[in-house]
Protein backbone atom coordinates (compact mmCIF):
# COMPACT_ATOMS: atom_id res chain seq x y z
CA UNK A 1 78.47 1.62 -15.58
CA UNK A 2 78.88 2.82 -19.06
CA UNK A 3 78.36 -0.87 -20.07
CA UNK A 4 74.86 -0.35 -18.40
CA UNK A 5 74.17 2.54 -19.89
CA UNK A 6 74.98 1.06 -23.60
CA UNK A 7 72.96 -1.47 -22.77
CA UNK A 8 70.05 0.86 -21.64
CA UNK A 9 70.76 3.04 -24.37
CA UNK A 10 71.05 0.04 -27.22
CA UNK A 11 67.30 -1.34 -25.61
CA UNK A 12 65.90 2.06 -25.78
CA UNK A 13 67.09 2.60 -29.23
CA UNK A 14 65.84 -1.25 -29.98
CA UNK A 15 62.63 -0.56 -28.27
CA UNK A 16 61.75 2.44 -29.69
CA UNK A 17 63.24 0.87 -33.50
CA UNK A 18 60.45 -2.33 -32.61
CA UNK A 19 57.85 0.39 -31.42
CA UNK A 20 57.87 2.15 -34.48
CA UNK A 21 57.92 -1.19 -36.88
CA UNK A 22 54.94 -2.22 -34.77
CA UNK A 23 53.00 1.44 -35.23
CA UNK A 24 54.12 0.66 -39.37
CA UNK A 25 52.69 -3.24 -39.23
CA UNK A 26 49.41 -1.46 -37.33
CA UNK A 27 49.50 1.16 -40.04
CA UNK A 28 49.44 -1.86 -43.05
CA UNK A 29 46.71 -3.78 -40.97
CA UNK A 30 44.68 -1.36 -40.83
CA UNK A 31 45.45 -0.32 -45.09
CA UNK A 32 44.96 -4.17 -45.83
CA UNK A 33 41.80 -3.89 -43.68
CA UNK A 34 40.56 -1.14 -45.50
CA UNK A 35 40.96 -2.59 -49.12
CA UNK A 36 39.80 -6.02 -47.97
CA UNK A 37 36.71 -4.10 -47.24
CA UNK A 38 36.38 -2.51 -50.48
CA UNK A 39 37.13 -5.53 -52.34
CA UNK A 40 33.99 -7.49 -50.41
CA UNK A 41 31.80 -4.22 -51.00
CA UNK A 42 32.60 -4.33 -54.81
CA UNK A 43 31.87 -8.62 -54.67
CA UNK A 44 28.73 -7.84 -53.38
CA UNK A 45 28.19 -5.37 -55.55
CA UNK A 46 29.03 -7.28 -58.86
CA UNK A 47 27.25 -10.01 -57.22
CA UNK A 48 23.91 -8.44 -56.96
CA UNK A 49 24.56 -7.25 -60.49
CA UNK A 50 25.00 -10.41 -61.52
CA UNK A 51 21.39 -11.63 -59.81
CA UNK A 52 19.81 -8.34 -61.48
CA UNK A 53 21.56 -9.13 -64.67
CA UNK A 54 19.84 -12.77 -64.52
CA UNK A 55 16.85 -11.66 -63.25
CA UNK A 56 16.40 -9.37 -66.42
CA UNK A 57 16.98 -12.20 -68.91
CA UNK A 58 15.28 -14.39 -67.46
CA UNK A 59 12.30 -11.61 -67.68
CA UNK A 60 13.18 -11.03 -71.32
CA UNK A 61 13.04 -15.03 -71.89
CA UNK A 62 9.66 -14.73 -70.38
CA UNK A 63 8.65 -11.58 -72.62
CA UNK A 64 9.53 -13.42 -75.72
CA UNK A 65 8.14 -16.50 -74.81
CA UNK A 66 4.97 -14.97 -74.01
CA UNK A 67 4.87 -12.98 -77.52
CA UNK A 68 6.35 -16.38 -79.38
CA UNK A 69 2.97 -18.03 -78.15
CA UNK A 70 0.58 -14.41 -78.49
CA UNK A 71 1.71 -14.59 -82.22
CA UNK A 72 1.11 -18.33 -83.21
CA UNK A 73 -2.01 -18.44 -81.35
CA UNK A 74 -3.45 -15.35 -82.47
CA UNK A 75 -2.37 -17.12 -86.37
CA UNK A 76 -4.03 -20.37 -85.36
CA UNK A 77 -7.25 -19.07 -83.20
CA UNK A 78 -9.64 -18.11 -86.81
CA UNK A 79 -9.21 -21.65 -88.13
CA UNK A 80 -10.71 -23.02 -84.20
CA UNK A 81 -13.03 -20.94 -84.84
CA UNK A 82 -14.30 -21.85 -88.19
CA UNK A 83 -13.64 -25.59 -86.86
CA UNK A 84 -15.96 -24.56 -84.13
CA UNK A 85 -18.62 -22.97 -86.51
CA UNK A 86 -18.77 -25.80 -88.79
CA UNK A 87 -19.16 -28.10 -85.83
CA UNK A 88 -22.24 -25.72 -84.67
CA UNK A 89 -23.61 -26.16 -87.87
CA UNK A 90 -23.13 -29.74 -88.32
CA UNK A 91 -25.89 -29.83 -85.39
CA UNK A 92 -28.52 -28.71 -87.41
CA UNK A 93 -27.76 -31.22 -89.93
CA UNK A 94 -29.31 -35.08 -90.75
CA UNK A 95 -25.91 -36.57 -90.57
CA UNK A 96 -26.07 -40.57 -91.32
CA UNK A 97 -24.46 -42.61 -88.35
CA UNK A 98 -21.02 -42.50 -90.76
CA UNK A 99 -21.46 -38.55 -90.51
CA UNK A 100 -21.95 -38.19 -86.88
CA UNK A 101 -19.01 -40.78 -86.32
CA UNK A 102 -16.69 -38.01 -88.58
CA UNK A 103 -18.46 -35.48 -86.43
CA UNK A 104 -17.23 -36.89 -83.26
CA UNK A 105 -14.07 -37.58 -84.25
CA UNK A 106 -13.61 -34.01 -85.36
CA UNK A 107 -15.29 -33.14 -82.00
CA UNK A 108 -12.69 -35.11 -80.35
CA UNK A 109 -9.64 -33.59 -82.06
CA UNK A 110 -10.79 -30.23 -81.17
CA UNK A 111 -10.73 -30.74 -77.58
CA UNK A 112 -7.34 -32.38 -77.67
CA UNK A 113 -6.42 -28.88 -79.62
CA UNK A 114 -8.28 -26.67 -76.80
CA UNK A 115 -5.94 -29.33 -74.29
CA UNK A 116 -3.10 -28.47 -75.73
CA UNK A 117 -3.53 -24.77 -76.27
CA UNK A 118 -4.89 -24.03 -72.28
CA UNK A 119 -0.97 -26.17 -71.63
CA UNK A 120 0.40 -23.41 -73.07
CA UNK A 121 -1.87 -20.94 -71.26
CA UNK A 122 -4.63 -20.33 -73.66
CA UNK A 123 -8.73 -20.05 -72.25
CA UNK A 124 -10.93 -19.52 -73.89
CA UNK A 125 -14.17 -17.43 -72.43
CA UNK A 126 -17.54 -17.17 -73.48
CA UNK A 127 -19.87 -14.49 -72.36
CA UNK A 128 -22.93 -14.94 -70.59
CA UNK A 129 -26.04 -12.91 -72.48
CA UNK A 130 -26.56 -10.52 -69.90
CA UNK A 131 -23.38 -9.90 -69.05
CA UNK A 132 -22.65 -6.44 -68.64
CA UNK A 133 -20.64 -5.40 -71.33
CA UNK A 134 -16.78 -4.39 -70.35
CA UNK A 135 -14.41 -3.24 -73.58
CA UNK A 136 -11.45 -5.05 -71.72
CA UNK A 137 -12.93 -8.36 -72.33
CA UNK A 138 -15.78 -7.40 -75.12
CA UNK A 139 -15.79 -6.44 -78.90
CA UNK A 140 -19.10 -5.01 -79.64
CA UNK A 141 -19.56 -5.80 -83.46
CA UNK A 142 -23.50 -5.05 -83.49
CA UNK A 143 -26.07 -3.69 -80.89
CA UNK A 144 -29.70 -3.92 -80.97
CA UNK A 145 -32.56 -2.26 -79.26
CA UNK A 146 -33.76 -5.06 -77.65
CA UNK A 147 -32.29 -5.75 -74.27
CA UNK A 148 -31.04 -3.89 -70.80
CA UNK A 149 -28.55 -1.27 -71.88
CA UNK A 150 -25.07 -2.11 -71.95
CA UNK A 151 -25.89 -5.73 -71.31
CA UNK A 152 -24.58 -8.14 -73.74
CA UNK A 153 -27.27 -9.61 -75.90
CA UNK A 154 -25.92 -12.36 -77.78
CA UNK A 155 -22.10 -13.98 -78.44
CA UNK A 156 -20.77 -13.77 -81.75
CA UNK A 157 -17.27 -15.36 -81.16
CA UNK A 158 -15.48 -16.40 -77.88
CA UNK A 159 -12.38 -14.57 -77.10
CA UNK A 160 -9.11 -15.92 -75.52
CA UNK A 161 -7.28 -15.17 -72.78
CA UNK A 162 -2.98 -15.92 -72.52
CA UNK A 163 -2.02 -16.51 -69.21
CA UNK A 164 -4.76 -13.55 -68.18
CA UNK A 165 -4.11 -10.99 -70.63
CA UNK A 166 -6.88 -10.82 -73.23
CA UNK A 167 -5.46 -11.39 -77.08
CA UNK A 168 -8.64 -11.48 -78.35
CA UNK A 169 -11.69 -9.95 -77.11
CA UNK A 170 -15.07 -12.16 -76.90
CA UNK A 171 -17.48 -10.55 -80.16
CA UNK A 172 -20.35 -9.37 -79.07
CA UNK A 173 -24.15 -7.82 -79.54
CA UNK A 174 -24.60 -5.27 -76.88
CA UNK A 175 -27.93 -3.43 -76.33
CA UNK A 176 -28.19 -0.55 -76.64
């Protein structure tokens, strides 16, 4: 009987010693749980920081890009314009057929210029007379008495648009 009794005794005491490594093991699951957790919540955190962080270069790129092109163009746009002007005028010249053949050439290498420049996003608008006159899209650099109020009378100079925003307003007579 006391044999039985050690033996109870010893699987008690070994019961109760594998009960209590168990509750520890539970304890370190649940602790390795835990910081497994936090570990995936900071990932995802340094992950979306990452996609923000790319996000807002690639939105700088864009910003730069944009004012790279607003700054040439803006340089470039007066010398279309006197291109432009002196193709206007050319109109109401008697050119000779070898002075309408320069004229057309001319002609031609402007439009592959106004190609090129609506590639990188430039248009180029003209006003209709008319128009009512809107100081988002319109420099008034005369008015005349003549005309509907606030309607634009004649065009002066186109303006240009970059990708939508307006980097130089169309120059305009307005009535007045």
């Amino acid at each position: 009987m006391k044999q039985e009794s050690k033996k109870k005794q010893f699987s008690d005491t070994g019961v109760k010693e594998l009960e209590k490594k168990i509750q520890e093991l539970a304890l370190t699951i649940d602790k390795l749980e835990d910081e497994k957790l936090q570990i995936e919540n900071q990932l995802k955190k340094a992950l979306a920081d990452y996609h923000n962080l790319v996000k807002n270069s690639e939105k700088r790129d864009e910003i730069r890009i944009f004012q790279f092109k607003k700054n040439l163009l803006e340089e470039i746009i007066p010398s279309l314009d006197a291109v432009m002007m002196a193709q206007k005028s050319s109109e109401d010249l008697n050119l000779n057929e070898a002075g309408k053949s320069w004229l057309d050439g001319i002609v031609a290498i402007l439009d592959s210029i106004n190609r090129s420049f609506e590639g990188m996003g430039l248009k180029q608008y003209v006003p209709l007379k008319g128009d009512i006159f809107d100081s988002n899209m319109h420099e008034a650099v005369a008015t005349v008495v003549e005309g509907e109020k606030g309607k634009i009378f004649d065009v002066v100079q186109p303006g240009y648009q970059l990708n939508e925003i307006v980097i130089r307003p169309a120059r305009v007579v307005v009535s007045k």
